[in-house]
C-alpha atoms as a PDB file:
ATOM      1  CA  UNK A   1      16.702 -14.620   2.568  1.00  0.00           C
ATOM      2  CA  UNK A   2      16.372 -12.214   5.217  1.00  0.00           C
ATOM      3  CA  UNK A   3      13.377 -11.296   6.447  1.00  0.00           C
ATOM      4  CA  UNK A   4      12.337  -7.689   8.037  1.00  0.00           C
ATOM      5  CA  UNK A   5       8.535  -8.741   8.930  1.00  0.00           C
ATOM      6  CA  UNK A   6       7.859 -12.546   9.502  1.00  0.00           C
ATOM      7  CA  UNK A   7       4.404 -13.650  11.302  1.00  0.00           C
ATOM      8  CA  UNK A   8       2.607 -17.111  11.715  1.00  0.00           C
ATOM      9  CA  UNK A   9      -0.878 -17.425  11.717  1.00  0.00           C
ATOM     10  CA  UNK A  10      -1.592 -13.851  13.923  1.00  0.00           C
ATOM     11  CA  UNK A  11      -4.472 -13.122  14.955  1.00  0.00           C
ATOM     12  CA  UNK A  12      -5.997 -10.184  16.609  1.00  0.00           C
ATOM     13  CA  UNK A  13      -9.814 -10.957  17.693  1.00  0.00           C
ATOM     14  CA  UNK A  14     -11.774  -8.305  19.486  1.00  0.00           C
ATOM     15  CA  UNK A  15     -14.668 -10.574  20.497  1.00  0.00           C
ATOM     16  CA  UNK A  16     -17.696 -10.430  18.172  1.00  0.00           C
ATOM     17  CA  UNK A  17     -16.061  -7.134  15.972  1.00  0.00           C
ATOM     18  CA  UNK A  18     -13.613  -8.829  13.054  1.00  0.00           C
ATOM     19  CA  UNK A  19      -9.881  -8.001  13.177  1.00  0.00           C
ATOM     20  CA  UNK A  20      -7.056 -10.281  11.629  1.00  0.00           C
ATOM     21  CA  UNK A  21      -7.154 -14.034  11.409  1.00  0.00           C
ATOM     22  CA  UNK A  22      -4.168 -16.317  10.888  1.00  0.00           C
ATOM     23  CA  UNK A  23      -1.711 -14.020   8.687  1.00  0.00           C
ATOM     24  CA  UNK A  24       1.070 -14.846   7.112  1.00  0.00           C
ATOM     25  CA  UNK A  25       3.540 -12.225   6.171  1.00  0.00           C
ATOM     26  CA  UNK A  26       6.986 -12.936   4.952  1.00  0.00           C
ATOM     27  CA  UNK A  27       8.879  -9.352   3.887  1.00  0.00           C
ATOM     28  CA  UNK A  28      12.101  -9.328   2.571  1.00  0.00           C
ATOM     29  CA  UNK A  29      14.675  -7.387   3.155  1.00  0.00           C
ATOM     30  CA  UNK A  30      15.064  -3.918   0.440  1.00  0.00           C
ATOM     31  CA  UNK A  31      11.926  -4.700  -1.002  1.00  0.00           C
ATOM     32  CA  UNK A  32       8.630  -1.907  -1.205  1.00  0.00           C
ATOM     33  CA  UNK A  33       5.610  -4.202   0.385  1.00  0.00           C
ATOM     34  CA  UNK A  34       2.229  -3.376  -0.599  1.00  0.00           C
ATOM     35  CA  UNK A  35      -0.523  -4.598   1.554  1.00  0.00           C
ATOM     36  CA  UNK A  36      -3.662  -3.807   0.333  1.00  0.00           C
ATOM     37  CA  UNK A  37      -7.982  -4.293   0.975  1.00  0.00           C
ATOM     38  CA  UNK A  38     -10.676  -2.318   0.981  1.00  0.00           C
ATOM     39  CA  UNK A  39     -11.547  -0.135   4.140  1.00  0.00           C
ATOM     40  CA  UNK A  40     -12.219  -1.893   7.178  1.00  0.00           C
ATOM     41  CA  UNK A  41     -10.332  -5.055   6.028  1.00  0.00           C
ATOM     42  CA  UNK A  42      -7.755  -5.418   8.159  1.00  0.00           C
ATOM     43  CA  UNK A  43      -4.606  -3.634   7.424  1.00  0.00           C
ATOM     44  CA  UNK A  44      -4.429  -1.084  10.239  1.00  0.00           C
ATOM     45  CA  UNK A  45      -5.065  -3.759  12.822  1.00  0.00           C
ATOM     46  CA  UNK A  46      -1.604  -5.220  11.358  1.00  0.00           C
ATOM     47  CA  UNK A  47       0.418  -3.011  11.211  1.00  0.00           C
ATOM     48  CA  UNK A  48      -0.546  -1.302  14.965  1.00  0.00           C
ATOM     49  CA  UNK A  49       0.145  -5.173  16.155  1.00  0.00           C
ATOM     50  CA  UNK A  50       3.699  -5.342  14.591  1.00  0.00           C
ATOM     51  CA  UNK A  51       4.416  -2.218  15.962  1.00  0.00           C
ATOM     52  CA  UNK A  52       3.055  -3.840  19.701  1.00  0.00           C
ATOM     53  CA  UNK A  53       0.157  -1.284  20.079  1.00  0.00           C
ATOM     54  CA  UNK A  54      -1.741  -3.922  19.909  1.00  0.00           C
ATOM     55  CA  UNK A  55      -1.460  -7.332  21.557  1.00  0.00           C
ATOM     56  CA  UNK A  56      -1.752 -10.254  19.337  1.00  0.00           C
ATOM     57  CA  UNK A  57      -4.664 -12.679  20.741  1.00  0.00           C
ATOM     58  CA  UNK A  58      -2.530 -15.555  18.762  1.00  0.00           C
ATOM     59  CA  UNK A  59       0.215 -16.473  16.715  1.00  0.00           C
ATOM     60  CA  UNK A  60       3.406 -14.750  16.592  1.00  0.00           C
ATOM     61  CA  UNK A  61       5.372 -11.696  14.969  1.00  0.00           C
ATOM     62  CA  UNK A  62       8.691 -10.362  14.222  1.00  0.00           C
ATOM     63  CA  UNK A  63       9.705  -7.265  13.010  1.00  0.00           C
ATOM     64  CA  UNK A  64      13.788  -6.512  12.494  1.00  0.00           C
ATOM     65  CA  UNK A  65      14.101 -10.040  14.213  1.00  0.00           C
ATOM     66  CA  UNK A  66      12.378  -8.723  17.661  1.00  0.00           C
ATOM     67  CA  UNK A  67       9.215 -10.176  19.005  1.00  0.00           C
ATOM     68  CA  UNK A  68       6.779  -7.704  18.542  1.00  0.00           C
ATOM     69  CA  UNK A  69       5.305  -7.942  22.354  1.00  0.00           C
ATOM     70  CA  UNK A  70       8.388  -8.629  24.202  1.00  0.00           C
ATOM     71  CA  UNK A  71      10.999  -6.465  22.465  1.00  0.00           C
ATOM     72  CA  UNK A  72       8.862  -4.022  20.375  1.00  0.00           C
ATOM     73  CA  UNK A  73      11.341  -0.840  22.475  1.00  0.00           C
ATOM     74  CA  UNK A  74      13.647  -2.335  19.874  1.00  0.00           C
ATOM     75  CA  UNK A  75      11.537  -2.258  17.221  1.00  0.00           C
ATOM     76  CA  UNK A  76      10.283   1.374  17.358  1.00  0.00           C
ATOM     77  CA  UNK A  77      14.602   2.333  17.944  1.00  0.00           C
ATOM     78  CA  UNK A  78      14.912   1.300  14.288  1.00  0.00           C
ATOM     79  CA  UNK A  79      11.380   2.163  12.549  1.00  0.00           C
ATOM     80  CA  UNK A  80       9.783   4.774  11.373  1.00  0.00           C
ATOM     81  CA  UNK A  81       5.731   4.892  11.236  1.00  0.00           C
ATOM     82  CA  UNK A  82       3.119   6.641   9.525  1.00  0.00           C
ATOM     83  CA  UNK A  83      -0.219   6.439  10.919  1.00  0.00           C
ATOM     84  CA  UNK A  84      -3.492   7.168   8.302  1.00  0.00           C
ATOM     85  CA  UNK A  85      -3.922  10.185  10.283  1.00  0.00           C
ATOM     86  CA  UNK A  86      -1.125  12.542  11.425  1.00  0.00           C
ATOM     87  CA  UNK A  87      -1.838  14.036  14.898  1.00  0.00           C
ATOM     88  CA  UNK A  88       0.792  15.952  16.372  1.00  0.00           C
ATOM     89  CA  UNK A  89       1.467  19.303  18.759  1.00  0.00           C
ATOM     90  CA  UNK A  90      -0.668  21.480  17.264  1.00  0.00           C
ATOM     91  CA  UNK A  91       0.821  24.616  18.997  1.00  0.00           C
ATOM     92  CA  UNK A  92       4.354  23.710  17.455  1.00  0.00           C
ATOM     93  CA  UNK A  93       5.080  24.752  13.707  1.00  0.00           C
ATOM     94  CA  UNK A  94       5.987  22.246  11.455  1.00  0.00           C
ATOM     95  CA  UNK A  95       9.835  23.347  11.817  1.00  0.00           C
ATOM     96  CA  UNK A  96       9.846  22.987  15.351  1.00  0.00           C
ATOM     97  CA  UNK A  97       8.168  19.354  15.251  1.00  0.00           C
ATOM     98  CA  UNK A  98      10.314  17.553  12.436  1.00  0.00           C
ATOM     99  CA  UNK A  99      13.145  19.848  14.737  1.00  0.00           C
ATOM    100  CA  UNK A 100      12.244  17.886  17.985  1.00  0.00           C
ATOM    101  CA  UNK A 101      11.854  14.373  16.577  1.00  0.00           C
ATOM    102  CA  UNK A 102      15.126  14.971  15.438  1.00  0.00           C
ATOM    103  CA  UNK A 103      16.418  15.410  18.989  1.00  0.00           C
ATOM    104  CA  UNK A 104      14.570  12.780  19.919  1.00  0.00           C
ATOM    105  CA  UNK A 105      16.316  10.524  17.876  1.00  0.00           C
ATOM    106  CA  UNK A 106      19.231  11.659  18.491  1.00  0.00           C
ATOM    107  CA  UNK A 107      19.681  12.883  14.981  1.00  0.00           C
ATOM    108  CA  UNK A 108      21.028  15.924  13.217  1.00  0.00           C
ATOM    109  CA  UNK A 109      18.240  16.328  10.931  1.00  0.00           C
ATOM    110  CA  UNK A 110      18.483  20.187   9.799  1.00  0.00           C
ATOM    111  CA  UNK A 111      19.775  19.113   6.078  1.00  0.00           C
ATOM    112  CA  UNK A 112      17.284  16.238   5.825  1.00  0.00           C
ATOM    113  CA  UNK A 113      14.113  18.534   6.903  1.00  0.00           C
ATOM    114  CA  UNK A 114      15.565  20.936   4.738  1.00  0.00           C
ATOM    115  CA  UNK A 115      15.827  18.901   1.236  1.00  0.00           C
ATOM    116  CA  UNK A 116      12.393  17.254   2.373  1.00  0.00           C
ATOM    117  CA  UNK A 117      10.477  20.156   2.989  1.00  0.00           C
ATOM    118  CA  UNK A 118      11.691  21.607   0.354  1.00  0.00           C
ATOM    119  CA  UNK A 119      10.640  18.611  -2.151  1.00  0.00           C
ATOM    120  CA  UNK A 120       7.502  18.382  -0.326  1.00  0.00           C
ATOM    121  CA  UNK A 121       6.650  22.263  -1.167  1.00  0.00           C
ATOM    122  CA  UNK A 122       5.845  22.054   3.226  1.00  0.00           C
ATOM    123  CA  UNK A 123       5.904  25.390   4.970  1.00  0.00           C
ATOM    124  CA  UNK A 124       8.223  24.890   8.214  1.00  0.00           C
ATOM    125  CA  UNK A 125       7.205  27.931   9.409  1.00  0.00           C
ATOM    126  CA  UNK A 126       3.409  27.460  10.279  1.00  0.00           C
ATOM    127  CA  UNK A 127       1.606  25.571  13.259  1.00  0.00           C
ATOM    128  CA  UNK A 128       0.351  22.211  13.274  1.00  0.00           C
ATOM    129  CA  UNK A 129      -2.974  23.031  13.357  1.00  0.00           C
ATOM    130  CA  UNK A 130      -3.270  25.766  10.427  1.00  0.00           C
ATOM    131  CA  UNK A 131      -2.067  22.994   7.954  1.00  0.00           C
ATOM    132  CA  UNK A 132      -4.053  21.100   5.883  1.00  0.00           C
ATOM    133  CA  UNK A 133      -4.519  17.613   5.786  1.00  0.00           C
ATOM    134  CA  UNK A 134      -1.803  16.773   2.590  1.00  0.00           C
ATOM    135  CA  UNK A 135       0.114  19.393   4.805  1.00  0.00           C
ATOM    136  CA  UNK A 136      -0.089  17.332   8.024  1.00  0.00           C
ATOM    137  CA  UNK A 137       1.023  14.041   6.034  1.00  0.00           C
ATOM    138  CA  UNK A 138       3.817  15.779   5.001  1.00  0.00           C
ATOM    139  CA  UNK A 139       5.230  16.798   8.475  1.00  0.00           C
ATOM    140  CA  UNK A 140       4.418  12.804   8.788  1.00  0.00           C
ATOM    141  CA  UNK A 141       6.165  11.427   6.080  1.00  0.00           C
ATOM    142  CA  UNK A 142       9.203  13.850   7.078  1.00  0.00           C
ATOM    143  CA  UNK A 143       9.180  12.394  11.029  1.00  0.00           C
ATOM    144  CA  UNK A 144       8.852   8.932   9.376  1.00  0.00           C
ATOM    145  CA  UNK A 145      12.092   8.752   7.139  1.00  0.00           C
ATOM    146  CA  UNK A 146      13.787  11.541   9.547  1.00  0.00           C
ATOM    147  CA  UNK A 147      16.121   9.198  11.822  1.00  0.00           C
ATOM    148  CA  UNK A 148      17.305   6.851   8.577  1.00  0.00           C
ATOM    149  CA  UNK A 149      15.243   3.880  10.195  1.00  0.00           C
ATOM    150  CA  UNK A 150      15.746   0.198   8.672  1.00  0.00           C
ATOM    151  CA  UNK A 151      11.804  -0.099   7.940  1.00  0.00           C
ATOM    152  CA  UNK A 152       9.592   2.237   7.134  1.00  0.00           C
ATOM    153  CA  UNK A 153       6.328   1.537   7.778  1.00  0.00           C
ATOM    154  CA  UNK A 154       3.259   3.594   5.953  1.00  0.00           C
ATOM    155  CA  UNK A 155      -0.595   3.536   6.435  1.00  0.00           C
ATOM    156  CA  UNK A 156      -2.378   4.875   3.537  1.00  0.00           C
ATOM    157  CA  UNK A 157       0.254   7.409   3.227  1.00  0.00           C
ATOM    158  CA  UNK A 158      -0.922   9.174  -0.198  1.00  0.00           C
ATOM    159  CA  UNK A 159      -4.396  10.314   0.693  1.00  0.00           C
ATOM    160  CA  UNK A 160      -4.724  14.051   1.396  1.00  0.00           C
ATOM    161  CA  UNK A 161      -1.604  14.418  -0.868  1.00  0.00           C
ATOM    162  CA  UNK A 162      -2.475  15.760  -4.937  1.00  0.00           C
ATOM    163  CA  UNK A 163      -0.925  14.404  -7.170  1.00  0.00           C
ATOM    164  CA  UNK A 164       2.152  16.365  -7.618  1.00  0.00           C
ATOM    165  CA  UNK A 165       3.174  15.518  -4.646  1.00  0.00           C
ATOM    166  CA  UNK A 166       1.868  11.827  -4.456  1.00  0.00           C
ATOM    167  CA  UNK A 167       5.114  11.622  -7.340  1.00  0.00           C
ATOM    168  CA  UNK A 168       7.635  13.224  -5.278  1.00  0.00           C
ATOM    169  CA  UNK A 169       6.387  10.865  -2.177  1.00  0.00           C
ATOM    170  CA  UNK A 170       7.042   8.016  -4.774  1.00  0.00           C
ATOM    171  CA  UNK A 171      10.935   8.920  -5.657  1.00  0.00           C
ATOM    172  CA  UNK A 172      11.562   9.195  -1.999  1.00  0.00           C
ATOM    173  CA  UNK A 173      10.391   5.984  -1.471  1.00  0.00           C
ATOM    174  CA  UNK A 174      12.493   4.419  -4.427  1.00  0.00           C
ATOM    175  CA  UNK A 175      15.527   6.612  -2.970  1.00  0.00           C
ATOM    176  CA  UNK A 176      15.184   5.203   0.402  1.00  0.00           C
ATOM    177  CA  UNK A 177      14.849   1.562  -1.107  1.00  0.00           C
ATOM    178  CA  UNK A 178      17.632   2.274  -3.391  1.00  0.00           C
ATOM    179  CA  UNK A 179      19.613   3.203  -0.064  1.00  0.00           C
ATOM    180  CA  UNK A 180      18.674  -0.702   1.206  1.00  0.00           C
ATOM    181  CA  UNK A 181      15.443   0.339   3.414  1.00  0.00           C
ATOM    182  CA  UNK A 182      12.772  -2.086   3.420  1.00  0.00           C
ATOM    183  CA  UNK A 183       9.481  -0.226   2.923  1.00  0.00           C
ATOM    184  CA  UNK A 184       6.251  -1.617   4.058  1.00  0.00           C
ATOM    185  CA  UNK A 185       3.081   0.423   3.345  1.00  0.00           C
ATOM    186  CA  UNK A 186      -1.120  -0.224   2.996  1.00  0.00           C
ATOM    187  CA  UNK A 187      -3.548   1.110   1.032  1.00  0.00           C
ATOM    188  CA  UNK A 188      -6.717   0.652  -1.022  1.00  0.00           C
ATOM    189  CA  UNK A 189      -5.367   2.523  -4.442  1.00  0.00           C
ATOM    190  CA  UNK A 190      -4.246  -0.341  -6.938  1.00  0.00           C
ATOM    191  CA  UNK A 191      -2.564   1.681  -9.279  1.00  0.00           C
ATOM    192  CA  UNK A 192      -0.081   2.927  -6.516  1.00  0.00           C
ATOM    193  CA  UNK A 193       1.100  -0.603  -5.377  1.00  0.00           C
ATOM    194  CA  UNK A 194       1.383  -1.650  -8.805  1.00  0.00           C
ATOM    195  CA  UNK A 195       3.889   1.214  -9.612  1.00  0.00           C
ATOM    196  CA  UNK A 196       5.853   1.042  -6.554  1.00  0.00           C
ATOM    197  CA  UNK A 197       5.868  -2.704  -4.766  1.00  0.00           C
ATOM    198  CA  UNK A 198       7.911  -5.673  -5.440  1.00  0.00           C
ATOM    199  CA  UNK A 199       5.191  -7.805  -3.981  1.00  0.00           C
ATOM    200  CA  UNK A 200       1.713  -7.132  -2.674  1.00  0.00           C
ATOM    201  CA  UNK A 201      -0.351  -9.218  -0.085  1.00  0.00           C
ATOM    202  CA  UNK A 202      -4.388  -8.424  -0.334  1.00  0.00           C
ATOM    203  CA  UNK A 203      -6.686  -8.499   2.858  1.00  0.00           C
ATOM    204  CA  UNK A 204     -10.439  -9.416   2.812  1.00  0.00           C
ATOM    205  CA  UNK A 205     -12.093  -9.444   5.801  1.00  0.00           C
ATOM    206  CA  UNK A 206      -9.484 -10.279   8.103  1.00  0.00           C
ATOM    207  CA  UNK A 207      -7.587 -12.856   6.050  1.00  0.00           C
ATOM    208  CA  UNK A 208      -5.324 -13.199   3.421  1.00  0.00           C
ATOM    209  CA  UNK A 209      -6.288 -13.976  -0.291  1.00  0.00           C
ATOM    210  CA  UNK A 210      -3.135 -13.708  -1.854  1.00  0.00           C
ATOM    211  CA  UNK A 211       0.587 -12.399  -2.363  1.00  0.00           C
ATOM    212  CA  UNK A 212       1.567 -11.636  -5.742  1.00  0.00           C
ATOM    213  CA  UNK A 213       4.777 -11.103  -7.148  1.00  0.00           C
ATOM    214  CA  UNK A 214       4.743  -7.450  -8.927  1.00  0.00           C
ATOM    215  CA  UNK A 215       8.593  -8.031 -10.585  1.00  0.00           C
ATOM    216  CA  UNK A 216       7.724  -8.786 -14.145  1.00  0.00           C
ATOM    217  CA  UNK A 217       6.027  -6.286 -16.779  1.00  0.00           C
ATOM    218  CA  UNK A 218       2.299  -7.028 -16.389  1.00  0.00           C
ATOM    219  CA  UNK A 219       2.053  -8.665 -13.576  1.00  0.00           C
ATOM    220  CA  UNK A 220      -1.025  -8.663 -11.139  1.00  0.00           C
ATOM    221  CA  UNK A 221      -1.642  -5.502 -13.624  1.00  0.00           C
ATOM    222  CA  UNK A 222      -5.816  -5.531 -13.342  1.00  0.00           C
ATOM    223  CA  UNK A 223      -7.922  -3.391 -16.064  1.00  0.00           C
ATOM    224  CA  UNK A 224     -11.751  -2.533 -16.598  1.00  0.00           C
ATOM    225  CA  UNK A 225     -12.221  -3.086 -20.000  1.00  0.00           C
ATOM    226  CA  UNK A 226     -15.186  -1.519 -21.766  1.00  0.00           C
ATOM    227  CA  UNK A 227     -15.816  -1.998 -25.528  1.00  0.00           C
ATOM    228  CA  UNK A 228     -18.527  -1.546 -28.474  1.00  0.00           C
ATOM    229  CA  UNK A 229     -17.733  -3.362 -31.482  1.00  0.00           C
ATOM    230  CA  UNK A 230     -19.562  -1.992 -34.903  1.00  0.00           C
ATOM    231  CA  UNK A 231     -20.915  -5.569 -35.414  1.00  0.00           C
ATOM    232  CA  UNK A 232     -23.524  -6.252 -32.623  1.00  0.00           C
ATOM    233  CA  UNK A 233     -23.054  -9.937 -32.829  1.00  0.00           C
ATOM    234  CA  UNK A 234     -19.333 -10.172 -31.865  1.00  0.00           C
ATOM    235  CA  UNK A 235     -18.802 -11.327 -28.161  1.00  0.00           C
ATOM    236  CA  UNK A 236     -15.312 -10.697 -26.528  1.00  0.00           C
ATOM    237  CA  UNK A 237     -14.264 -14.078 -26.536  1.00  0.00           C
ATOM    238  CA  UNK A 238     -10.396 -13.474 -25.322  1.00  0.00           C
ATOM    239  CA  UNK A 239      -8.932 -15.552 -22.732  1.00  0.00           C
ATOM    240  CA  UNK A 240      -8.036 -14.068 -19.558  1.00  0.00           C
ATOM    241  CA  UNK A 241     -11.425 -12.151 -19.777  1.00  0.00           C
ATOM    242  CA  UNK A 242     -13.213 -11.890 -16.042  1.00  0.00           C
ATOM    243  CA  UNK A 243     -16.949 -10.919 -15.281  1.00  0.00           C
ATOM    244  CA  UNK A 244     -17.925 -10.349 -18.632  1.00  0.00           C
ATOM    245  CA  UNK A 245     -21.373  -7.931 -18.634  1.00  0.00           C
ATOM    246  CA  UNK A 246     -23.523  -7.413 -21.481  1.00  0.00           C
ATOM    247  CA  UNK A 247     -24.573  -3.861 -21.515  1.00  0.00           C
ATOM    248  CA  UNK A 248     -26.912  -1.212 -23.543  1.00  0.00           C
ATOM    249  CA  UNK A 249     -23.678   0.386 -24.557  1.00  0.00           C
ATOM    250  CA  UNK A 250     -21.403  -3.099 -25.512  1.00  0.00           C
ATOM    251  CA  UNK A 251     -19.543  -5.190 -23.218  1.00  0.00           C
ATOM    252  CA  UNK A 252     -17.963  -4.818 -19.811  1.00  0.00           C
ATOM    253  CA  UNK A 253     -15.659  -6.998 -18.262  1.00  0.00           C
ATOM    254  CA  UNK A 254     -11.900  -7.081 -16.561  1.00  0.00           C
ATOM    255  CA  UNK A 255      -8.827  -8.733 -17.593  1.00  0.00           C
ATOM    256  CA  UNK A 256      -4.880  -9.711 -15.807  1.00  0.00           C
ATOM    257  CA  UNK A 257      -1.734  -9.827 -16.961  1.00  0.00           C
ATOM    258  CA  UNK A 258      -0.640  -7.597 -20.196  1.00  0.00           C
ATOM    259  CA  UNK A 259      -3.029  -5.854 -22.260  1.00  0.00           C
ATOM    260  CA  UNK A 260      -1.097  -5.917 -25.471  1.00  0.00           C
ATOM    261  CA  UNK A 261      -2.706  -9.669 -25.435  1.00  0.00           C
ATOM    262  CA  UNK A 262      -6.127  -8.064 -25.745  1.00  0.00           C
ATOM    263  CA  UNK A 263      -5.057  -5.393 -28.159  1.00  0.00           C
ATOM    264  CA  UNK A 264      -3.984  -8.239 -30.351  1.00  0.00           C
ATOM    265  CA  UNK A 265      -7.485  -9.946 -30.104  1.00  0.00           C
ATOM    266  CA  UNK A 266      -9.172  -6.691 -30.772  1.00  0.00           C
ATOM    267  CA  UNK A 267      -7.326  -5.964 -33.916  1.00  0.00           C
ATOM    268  CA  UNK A 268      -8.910  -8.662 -35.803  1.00  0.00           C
ATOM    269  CA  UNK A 269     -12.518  -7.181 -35.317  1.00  0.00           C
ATOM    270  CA  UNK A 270     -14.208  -3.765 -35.908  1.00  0.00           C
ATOM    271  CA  UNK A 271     -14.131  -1.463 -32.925  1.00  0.00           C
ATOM    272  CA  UNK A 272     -16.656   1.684 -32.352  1.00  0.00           C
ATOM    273  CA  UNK A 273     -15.416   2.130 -29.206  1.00  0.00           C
ATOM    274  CA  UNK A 274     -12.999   1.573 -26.201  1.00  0.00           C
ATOM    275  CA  UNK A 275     -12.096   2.080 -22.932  1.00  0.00           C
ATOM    276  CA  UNK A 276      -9.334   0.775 -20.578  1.00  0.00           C
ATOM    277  CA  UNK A 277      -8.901   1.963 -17.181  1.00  0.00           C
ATOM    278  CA  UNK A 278      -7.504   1.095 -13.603  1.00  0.00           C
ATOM    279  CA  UNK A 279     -10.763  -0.561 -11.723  1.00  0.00           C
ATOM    280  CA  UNK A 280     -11.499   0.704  -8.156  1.00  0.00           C
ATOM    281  CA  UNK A 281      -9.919  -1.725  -5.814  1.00  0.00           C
ATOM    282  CA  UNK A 282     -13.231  -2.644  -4.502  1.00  0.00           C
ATOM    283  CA  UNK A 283     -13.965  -4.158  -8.114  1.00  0.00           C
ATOM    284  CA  UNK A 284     -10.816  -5.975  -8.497  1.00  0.00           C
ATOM    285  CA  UNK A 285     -12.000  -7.720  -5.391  1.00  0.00           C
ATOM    286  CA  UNK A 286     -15.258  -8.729  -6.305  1.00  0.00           C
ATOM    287  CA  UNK A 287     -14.276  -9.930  -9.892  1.00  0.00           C
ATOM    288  CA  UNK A 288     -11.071 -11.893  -8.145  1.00  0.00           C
ATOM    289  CA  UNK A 289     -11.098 -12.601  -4.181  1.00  0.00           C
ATOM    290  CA  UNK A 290     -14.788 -12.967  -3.816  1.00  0.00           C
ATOM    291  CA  UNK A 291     -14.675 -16.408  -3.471  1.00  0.00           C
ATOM    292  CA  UNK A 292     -13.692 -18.976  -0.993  1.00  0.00           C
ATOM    293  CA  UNK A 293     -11.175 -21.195  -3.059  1.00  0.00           C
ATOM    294  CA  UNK A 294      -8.049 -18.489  -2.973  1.00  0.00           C
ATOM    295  CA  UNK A 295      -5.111 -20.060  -0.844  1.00  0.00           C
ATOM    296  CA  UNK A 296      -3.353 -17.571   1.617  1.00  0.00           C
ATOM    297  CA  UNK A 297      -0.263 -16.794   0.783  1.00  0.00           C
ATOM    298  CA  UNK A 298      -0.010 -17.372  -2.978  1.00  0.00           C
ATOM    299  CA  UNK A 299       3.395 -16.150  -4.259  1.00  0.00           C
ATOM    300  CA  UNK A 300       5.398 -16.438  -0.982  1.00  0.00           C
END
């Protein structure tokens, strides 16, 4: 196994505020890493200490095999980075930017910025600071894969982006894994990780709750579940069934794994109706990784 992100037990403490506590990462090399929590959790505070922004108050990381604090010039040679919020030159057009980190890499990029762009539906020719925000990620997820880096590293690259785009953003992600790049990337929208990731690791507060393994059909796959049967006496009695919630309307409640399973239980009773959706993140935690019995690191 090689690894492109290891760390043991880091931690990043800023006094009273909460930042990470005693993570354990372990990506693998050519895989697409989710790493996922609600806002404010702790995945930003992560990734700017792999990339030695930030200096780790314990425990150890390495990214590409360097030590994030005494070799992360090494690091940044052969990464590329997306932060949430793309703030460039905003004088320069977008041309001339993706133009210059090309130079700065050392890089003939003109073809790449061309097929990109062009994918992207970006407009090289106007400034930085008449784009709008999908149009600023876009110069941003452009700079990031530019210079053919080893890792690419994302923070909540899809927001600002509809969802046209948010497609083409996910083939050039499988492209660039299918070309042996290890991709490593946050964000709080389940349904996104659960399309593109070979694994996941989810943050609460600081710590991790669990990895799970995304490689087989159904797995880790959450739904909201919400269902009226025509007899007002049934009760959803299916296994698997989470946080189960009479209401005026039926029953609520969320289930794991494949849903055919409850589409089998359901076809031996009268339905009125039903509905099955992706659950806001922020649910999935409450109903799973609310508690304090989860083991860090599940699934590595």
């Amino acid at each position: 196994m090689s690894l492109v992100i290891e760390t043991r037990s880091l931690t990043k403490s800023y006094g009273k505020s909460r930042g990470v506590e005693d993570v354990n990462l372990a990506v693998e090399r050519g895989e697409v890493f989710g790493f996922i929590g609600p806002n404010g959790a702790g995945k930003s505070t992560t990734i700017r200490t792999l990339l030695g922004f930030l200096k780790p108050t314990s425990g150890s990381a390495k990214v590409l095999g360097y030590d994030v604090v005494e070799e992360s010039r090494e690091i940044h040679k052969r990464i590329g980075y997306l932060p949430a919020d793309v703030s460039l030159y905003d004088d320069m057009t977008a041309g001339e930017l993706l133009d210059l980190s090309a130079r700065f890499h050392d890089v003939d990029g003109s073809e790449k910025i061309k097929e990109l762009s062009s994918r992207l539906d970006l407009n090289l020719s106007k400034k930085f600071r008449s784009l709008s925000t999908g149009n600023k990620k876009k110069v941003g997820i452009i700079q990031t894969i530019l210079h053919d880096p080893d890792l690419l590293i994302f923070d909540e690259p899809t927001s600002g982006l509809d969802p046209l785009v948010q497609n083409t953003f996910y083939e050039i992600l499988r492209n660039e894994q299918g070309a042996g790049k290890t991709v490593f990337f946050s964000s709080h929208v389940l349904s996104e990780v659960q399309r593109l990731c070979n694994r996941v690791a989810i943050i609460r507060e600081g710590r991790l709750v669990a990895v799970e393994e995304l490689s087989e059909p159904g797995a880790a796959q959450y739904k909201s579940v919400r269902v009226r049967f025509r007899d007002p006496d049934v009760k959803p009695e299916f296994a698997g069934a989470n946080s189960m919630e009479k209401t005026e309307l039926g029953y609520k409640f969320m289930i794991q794994g494949d849903v055919n399973r409850l589409l089998g239980w359901l076809a031996g009773h009268e339905v009125e109706e039903l509905t099955i959706e992706d659950p806001p993140l922020e649910e999935v935690f409450l109903n799973f990784y609310s508690g304090d019995d989860k083991t860090q690191g599940r699934g590595v």
